[in-house]
Protein backbone atom coordinates (compact mmCIF):
# COMPACT_ATOMS: atom_id res chain seq x y z
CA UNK A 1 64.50 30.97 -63.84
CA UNK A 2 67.32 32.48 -61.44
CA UNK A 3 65.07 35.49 -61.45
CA UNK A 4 63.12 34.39 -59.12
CA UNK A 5 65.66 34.80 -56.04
CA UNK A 6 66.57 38.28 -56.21
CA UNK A 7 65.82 38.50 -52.58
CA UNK A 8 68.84 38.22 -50.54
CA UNK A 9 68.88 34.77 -48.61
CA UNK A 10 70.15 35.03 -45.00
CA UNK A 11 70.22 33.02 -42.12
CA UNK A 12 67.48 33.18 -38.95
CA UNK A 13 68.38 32.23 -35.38
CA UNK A 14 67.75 28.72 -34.68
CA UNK A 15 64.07 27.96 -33.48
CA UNK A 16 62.88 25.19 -31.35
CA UNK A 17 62.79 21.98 -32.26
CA UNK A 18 65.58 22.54 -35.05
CA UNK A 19 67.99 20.17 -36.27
CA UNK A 20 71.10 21.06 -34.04
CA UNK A 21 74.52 22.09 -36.08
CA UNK A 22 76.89 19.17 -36.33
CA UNK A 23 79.19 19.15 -39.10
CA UNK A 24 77.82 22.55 -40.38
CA UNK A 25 78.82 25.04 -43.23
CA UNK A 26 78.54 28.35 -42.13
CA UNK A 27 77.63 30.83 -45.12
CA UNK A 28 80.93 32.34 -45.35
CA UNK A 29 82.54 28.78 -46.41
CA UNK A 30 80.05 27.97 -48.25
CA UNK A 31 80.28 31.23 -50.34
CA UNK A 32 83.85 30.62 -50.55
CA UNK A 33 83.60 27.02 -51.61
CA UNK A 34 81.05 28.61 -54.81
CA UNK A 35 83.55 31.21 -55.59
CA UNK A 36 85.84 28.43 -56.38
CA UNK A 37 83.17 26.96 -58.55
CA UNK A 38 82.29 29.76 -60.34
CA UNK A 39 86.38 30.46 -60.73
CA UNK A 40 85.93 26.94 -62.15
CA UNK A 41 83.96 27.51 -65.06
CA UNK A 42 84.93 31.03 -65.59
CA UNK A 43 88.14 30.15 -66.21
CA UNK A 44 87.40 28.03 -69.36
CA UNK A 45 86.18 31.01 -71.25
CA UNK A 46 88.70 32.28 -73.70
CA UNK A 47 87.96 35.76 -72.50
CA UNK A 48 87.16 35.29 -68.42
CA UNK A 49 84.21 37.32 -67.16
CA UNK A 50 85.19 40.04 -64.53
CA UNK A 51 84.04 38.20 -61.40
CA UNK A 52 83.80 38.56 -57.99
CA UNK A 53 82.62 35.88 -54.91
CA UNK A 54 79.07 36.09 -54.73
CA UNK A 55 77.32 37.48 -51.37
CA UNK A 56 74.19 35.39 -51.58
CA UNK A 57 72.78 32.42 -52.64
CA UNK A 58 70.96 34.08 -55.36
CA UNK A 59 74.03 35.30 -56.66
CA UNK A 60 75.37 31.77 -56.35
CA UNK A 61 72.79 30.61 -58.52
CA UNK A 62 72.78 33.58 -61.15
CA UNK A 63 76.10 33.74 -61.71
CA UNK A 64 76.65 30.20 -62.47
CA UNK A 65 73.80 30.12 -64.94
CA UNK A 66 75.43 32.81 -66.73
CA UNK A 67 78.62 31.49 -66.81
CA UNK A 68 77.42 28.31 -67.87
CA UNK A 69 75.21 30.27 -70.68
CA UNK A 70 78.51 32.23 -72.09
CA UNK A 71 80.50 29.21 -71.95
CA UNK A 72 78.33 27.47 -74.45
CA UNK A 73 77.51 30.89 -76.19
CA UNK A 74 81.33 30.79 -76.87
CA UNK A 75 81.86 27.71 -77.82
CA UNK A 76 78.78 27.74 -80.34
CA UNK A 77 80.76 31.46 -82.00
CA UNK A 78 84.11 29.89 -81.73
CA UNK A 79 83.16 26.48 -83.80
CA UNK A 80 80.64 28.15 -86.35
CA UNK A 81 82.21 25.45 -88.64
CA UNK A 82 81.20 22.62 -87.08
CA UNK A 83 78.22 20.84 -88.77
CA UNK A 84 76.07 18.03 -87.99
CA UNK A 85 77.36 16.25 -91.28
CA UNK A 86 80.96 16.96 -90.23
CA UNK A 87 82.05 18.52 -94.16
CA UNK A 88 83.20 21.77 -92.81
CA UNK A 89 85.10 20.89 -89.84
CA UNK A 90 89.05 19.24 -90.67
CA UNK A 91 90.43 17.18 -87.76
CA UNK A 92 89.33 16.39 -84.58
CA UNK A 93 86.89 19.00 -83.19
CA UNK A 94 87.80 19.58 -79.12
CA UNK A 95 85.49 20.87 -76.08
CA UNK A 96 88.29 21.30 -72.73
CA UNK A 97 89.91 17.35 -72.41
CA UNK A 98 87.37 16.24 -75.28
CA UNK A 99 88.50 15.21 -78.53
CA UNK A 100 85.24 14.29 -80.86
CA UNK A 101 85.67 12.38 -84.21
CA UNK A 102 82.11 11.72 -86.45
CA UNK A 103 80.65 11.50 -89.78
CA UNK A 104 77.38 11.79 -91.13
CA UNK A 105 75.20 13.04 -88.00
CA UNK A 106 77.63 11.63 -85.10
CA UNK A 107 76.27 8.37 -85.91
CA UNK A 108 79.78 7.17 -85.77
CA UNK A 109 80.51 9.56 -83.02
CA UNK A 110 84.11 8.64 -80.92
CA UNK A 111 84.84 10.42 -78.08
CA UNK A 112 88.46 10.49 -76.12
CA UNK A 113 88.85 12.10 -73.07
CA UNK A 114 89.01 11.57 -69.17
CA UNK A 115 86.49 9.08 -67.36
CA UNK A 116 83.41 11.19 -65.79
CA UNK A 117 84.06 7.83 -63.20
CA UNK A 118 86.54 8.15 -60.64
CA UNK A 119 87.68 4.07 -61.30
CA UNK A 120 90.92 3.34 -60.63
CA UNK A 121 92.26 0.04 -61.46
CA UNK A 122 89.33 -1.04 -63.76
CA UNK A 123 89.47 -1.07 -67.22
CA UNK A 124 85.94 0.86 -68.80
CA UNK A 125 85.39 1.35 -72.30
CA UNK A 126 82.92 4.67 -72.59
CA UNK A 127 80.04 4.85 -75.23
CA UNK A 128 77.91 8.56 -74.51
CA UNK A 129 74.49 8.96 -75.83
CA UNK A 130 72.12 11.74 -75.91
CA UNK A 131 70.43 11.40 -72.25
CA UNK A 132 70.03 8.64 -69.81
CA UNK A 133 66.81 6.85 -71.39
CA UNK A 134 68.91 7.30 -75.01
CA UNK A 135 71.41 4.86 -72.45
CA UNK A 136 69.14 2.36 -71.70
CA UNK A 137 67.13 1.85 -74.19
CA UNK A 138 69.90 1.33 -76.71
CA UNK A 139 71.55 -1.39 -73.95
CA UNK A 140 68.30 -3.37 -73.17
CA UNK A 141 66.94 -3.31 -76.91
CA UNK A 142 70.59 -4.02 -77.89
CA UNK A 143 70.84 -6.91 -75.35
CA UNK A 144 67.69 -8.49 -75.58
CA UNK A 145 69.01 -9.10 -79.84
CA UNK A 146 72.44 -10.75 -77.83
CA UNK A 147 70.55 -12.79 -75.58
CA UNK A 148 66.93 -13.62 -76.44
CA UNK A 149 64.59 -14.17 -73.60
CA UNK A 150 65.50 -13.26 -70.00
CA UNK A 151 64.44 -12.64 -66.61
CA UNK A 152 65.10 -9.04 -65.63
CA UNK A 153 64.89 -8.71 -61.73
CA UNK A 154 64.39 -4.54 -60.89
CA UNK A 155 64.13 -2.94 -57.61
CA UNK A 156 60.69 -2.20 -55.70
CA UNK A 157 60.81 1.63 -56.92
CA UNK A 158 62.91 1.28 -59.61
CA UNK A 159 62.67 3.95 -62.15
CA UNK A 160 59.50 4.73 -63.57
CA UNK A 161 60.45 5.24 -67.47
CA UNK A 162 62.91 2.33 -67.54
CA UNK A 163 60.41 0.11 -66.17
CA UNK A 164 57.77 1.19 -69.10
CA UNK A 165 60.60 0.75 -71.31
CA UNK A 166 60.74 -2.82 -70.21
CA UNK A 167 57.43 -2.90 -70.20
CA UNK A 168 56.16 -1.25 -73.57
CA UNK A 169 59.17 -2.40 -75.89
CA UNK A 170 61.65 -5.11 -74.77
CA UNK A 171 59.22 -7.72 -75.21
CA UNK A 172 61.72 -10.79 -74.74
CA UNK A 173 62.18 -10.04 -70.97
CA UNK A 174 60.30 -10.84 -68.29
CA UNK A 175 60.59 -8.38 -65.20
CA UNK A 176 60.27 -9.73 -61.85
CA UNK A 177 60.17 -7.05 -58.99
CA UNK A 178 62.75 -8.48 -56.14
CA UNK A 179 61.06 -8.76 -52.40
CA UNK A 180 63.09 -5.85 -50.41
CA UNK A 181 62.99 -7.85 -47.00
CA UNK A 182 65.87 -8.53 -45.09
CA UNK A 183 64.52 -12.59 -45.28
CA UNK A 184 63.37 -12.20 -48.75
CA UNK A 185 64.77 -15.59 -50.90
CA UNK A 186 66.41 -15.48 -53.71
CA UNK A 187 64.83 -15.50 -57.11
CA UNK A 188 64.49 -18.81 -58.54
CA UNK A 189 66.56 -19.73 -61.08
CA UNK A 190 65.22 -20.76 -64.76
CA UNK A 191 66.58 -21.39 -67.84
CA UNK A 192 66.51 -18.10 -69.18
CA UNK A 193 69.94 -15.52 -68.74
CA UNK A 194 69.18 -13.41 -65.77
CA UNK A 195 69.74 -9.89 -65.86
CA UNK A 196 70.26 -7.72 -62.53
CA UNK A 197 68.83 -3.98 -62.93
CA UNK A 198 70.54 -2.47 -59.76
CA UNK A 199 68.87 1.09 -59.82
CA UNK A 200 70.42 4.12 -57.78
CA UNK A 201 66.99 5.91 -57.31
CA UNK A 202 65.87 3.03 -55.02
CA UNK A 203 65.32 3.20 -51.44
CA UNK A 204 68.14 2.11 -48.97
CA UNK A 205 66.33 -1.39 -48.45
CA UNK A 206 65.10 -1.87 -52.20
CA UNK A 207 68.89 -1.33 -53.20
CA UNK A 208 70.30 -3.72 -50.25
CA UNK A 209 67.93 -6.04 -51.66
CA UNK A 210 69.76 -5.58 -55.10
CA UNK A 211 72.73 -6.60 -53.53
CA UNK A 212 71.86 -9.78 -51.87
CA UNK A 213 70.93 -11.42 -55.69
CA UNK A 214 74.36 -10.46 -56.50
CA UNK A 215 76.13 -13.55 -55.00
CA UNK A 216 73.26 -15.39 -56.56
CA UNK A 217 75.52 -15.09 -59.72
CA UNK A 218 72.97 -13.51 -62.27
CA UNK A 219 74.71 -13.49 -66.17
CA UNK A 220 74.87 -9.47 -66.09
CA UNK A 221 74.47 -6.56 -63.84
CA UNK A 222 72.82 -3.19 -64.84
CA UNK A 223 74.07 -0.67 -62.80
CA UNK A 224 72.07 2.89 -63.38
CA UNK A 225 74.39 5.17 -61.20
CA UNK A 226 72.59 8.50 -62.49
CA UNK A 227 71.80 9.38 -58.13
CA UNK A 228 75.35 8.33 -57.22
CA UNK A 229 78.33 10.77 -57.53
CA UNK A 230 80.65 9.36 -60.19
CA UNK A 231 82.97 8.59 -57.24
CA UNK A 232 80.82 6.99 -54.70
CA UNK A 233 81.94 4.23 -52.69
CA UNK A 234 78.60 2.66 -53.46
CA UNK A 235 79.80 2.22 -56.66
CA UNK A 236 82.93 0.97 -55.61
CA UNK A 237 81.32 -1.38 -53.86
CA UNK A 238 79.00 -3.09 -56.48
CA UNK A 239 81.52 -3.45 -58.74
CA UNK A 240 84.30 -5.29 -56.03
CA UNK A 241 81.12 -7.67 -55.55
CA UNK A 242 80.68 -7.88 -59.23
CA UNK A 243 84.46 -8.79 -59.51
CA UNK A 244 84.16 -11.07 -56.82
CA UNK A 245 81.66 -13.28 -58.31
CA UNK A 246 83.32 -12.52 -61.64
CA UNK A 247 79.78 -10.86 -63.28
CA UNK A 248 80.31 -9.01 -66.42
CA UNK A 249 79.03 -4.94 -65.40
CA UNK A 250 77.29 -2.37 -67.36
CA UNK A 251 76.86 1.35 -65.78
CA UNK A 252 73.99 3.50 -67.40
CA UNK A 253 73.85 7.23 -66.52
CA UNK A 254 72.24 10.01 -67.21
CA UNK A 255 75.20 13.32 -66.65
CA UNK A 256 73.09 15.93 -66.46
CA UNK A 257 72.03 15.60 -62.80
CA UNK A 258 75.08 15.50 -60.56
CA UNK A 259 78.26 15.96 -63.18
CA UNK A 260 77.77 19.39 -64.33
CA UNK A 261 78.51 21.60 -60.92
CA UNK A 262 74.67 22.28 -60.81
CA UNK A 263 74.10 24.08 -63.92
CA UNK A 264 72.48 21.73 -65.93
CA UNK A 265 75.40 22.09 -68.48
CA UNK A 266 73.43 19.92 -71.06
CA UNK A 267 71.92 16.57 -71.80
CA UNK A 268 73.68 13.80 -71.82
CA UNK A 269 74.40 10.33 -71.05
CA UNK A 270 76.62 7.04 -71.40
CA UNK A 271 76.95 3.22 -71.43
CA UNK A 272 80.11 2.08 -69.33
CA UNK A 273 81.22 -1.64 -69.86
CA UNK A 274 83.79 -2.22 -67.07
CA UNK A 275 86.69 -5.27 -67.41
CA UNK A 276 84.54 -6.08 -70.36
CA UNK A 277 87.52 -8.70 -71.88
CA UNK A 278 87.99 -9.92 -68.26
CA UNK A 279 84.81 -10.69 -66.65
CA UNK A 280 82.83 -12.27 -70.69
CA UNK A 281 83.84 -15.35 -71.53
CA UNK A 282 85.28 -15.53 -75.02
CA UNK A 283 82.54 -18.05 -76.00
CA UNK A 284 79.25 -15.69 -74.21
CA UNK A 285 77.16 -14.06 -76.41
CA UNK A 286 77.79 -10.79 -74.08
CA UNK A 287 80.73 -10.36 -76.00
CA UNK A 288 78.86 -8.77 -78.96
CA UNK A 289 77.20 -6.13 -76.42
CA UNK A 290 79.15 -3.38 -77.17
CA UNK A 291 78.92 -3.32 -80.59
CA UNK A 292 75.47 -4.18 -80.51
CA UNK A 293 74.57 -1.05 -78.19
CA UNK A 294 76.73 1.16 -80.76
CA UNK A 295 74.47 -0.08 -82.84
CA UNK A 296 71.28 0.59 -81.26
CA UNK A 297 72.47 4.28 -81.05
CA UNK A 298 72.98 4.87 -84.42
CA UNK A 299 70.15 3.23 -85.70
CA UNK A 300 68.00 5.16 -82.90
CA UNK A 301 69.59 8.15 -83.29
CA UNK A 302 70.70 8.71 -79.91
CA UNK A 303 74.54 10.30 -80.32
CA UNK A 304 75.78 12.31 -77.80
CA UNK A 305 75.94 16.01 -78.67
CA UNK A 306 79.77 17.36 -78.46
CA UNK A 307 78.35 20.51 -77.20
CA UNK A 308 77.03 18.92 -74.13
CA UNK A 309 80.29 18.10 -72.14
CA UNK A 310 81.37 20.17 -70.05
CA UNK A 311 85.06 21.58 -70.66
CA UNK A 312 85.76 21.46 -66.90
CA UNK A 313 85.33 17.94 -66.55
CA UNK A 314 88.69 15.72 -65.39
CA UNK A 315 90.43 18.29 -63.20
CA UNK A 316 91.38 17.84 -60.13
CA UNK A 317 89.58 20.99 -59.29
CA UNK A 318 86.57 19.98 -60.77
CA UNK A 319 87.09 16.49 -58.68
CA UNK A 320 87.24 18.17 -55.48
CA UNK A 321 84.16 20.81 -55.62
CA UNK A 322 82.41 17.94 -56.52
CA UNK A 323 82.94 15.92 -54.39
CA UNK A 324 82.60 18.83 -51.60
CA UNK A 325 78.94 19.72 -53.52
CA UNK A 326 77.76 16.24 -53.07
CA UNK A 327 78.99 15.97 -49.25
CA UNK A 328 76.65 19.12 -48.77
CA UNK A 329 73.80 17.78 -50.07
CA UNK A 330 73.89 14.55 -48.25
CA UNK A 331 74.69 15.79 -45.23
CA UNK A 332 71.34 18.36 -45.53
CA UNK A 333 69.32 15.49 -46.96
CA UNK A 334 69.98 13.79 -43.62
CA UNK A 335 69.43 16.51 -41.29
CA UNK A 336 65.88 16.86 -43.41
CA UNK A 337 65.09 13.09 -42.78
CA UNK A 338 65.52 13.38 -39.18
CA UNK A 339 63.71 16.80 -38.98
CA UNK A 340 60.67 15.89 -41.28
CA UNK A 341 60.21 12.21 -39.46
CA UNK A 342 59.43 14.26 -36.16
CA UNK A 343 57.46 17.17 -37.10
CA UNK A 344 55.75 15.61 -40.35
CA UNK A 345 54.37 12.65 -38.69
CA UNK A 346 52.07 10.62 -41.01
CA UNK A 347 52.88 13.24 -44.29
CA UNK A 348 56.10 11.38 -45.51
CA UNK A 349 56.39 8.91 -48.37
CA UNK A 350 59.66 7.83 -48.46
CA UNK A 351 62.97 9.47 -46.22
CA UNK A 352 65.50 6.66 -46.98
CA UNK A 353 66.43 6.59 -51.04
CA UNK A 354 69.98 5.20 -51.42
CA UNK A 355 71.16 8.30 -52.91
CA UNK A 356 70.45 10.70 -49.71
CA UNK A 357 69.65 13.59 -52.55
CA UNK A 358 66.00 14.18 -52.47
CA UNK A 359 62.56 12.55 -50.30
CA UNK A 360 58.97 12.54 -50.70
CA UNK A 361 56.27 13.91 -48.87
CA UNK A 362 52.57 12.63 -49.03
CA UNK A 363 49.20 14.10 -47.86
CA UNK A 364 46.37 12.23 -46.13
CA UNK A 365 44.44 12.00 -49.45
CA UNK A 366 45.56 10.09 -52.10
CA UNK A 367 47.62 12.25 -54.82
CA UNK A 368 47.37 11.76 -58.35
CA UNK A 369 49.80 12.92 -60.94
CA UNK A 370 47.80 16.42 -61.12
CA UNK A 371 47.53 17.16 -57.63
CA UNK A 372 51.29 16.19 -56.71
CA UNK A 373 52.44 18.82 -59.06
CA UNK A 374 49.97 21.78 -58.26
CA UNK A 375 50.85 20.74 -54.29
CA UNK A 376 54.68 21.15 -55.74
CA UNK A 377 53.95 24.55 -57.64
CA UNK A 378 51.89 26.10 -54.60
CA UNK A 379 54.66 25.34 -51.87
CA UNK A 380 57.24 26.27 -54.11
CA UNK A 381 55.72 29.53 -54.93
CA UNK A 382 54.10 30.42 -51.57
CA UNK A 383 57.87 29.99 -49.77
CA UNK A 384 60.16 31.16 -53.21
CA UNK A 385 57.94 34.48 -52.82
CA UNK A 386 58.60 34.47 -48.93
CA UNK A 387 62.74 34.80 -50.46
CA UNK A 388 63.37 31.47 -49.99
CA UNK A 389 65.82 29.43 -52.62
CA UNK A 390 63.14 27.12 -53.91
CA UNK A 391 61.42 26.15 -57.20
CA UNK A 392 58.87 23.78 -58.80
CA UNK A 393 61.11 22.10 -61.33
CA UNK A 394 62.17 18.93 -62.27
CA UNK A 395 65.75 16.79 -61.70
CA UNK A 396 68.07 17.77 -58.41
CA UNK A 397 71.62 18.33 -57.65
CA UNK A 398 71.20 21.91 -57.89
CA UNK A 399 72.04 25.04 -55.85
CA UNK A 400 68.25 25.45 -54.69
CA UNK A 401 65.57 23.35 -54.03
CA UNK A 402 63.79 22.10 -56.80
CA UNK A 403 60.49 20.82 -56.08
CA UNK A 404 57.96 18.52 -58.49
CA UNK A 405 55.34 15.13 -58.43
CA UNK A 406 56.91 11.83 -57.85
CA UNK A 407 55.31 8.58 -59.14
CA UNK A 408 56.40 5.61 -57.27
CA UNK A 409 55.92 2.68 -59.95
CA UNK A 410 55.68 -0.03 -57.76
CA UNK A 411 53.11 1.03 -55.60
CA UNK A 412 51.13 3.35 -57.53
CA UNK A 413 51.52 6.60 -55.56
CA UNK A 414 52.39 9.99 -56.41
CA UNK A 415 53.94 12.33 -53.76
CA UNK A 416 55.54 15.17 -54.10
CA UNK A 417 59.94 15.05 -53.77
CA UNK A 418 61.83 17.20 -52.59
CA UNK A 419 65.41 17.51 -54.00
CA UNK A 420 67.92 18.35 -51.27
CA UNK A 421 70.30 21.71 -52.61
CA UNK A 422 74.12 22.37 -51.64
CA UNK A 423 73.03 25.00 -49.53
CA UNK A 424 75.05 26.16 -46.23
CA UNK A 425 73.34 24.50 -43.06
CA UNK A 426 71.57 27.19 -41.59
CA UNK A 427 69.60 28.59 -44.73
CA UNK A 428 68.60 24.65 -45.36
CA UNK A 429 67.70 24.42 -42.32
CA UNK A 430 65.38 27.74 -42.07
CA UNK A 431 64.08 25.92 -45.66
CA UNK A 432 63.32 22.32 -43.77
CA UNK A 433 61.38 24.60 -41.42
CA UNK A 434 59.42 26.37 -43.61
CA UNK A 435 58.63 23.69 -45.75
CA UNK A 436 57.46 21.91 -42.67
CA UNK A 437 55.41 24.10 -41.83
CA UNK A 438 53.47 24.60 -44.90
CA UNK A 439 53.53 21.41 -45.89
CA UNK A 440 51.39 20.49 -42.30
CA UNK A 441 49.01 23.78 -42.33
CA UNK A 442 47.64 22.50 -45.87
CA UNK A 443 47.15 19.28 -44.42
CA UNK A 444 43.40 18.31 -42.84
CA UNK A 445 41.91 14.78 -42.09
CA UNK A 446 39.84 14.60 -45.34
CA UNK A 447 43.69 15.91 -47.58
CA UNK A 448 45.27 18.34 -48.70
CA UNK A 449 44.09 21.90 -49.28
CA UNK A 450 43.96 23.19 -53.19
């Protein structure tokens, strides 16, 4: 994949019409700032690669899949006993702050080590899974058994797979799609438990929508945080609401987009009950929830895999480049709003998620799934070949732009997204460009050009 940007990626003067630089990176920080990341993971190797700070973004991005390759090369020599049935490994086996205890195919699997949340003050007991959708689908099947029948209010543009999970297989809930307007009511109460899905990958006013139903008191909140960082004040904030109105909180996320430094470390996700004992009344059926969902994972074989956690997690270090990484990309994500709302009048889907890290672009012709991603794969090809840092692939958070088809569930669309990289300020900015303009000269009043 990182072969693709062998061309060295520099800077161009500033055209006309450009976003102007406030609060920029200038390439020498930001090739500074990914030195310290690639330090980072280099240094959890038991033999450190010879390395020196990068000169380019494509070195940026080769390097660090590399590293991340020989780190988990390493680790896969170094623990040649480890088994999936656990008979040749004694004691606890370890990956950096990880301890991992399991029996017969992790299906028991217990894992100790620091929060991937950045919660201080709350008390969050941590239960990892194999991916994201292995999260939710053991939590809803899980909690419709607890519960029964409920109403399960989602965000307009909620997540696609989730809401076919609800959909397809959790047959005992009945999902009502909240009105997004600033005057929309609340939902009507019935006798049925109410469940609030508050999903991350929603636009800004689906997910302020979210918020108004919390004082509404529903009897649980669903918090998917997968396009949040792990220490967003957005997170913060639901959860002081959620205490407020004392509403027990569960956090679904899938790691592998924003919690692995870009490098796509491994697949992997979680189910976080927070002041569980506090906020569920001893006599509430909630309080079997946990159990239940450990449950569900075992039964659906959805474990975590020990191999999958990055060693580099829980540092300080780690904290801070993260932090920094996600700044960078949500500070570019708004300089592409503003820039693509001017020049791409009429050709945008959506500019406003919650998250700030990606947006969609639309043509004049309705997309389907098919023509989304061929749009995707030409753009990204046409500028990736120009020696731009950009590729048709799936997920974001990464050091590039990562293009690919976008499906919005509520309205039926498809688009085509466009997942903001941590990128210094002037190459993103030569990239809005360029995408701009070849995004508009494929354009013409019957769609888009094949």
């Amino acid at each position: 994949m990182v072969g693709a940007f062998v061309p060295e990626v520099t800077p161009a003067a500033g055209g006309q019409g450009r976003p102007t630089k406030i609060c920029a990176e200038d390439v020498e920080a930001y090739l500074h700032r990914k030195h310290r990341e690639l330090r980072l993971i280099n240094d959890c190797l038991h033999h450190p690669l010879p390395l020196s700070c990068p000169r380019s973004v494509s070195d940026v991005i080769r390097h660090k899949f590399q590293l991340t390759a020989a780190l988990k090369a390493e680790h896969a020599l170094h623990d040649w006993t480890v088994t999936e049935t656990a008979w040749a490994h004694q004691g606890q086996r370890r990956i950096g702050p990880f301890a991992f205890r399991y029996d017969y195919q992790r299906a028991d699997l217990d894992v100790r080590g620091p929060s991937f949340y950045d919660l201080q003050g709350s008390a969050i007991d941590t239960v990892y899974t194999a991916s994201g959708m292995a999260a939710i689908s053991a939590l809803l099947l899980a909690l419709a058994g607890v519960i029964g029948k409920a109403d399960i209010l989602v965000l307009p543009g909620a997540y696609g797979e989730t809401q076919e999970l609800i959909e397809g297989y959790v047959e005992r809930f009945r999902m009502i799609t909240l009105n997004c307007s600033s005057t929309g009511a609340a939902v009507s109460k019935s006798a049925s438990p109410r469940v609030l899905l508050l999903d991350s990958s929603a636009s800004a006013p689906a997910f302020d929508a979210g918020l108004r139903q919390i004082d509404a008191a529903p009897d649980l909140l669903i918090f998917d945080t997968t396009c949040l960082s792990t220490g967003s004040g957005r997170i913060r904030r639901v959860l002081g609401l959620a205490q407020e109105f004392s509403i027990p909180v569960v956090m679904v996320r899938s790691h592998t987009k924003l919690d692995s430094l870009g490098a796509e470390y491994g697949r992997l996700g979680s189910v976080t009950f927070v002041d569980w004992e506090r906020n569920v009344s001893c006599g509430s059926k909630l309080k079997e929830l946990p159990a239940e969902v450990r449950n569900a994972i075992r039964l659906l074989g959805g474990a975590a895999l020990p191999a999958h956690f990055p060693p580099y997690i829980g540092t300080p270090l780690y904290r801070e480049l993260t932090d920094k990484r996600i700044a960078a990309i949500l500070r570019n994500g708004r300089r592409a709003s503003r820039y693509f709302a001017a020049a791409l009048p009429g050709l945008t889907a959506e500019l406003h998620y919650v998250h700030g890290l990606y947006l969609t672009l639309s043509t004049r012709q309705k997309l389907d799934e098919a023509s989304a991603r061929c749009a995707a794969a030409k753009m990204s090809r046409d500028l990736a070949e120009a020696g731009l840092p950009i590729q048709h692939a799936g997920s974001f958070g990464f050091d590039f732009v990562a293009t690919e088809w976008f499906h919005n569930p509520t309205t039926g669309r498809y688009s085509v997204r466009i997942a903001v990289p941590d990128l210094p300020t002037a190459i993103w900015d030569d990239l809005v460009d360029a995408i701009a303009k070849w995004w508009s000269a494929h354009q013409w009043a019957g769609g888009s050009r094949s």
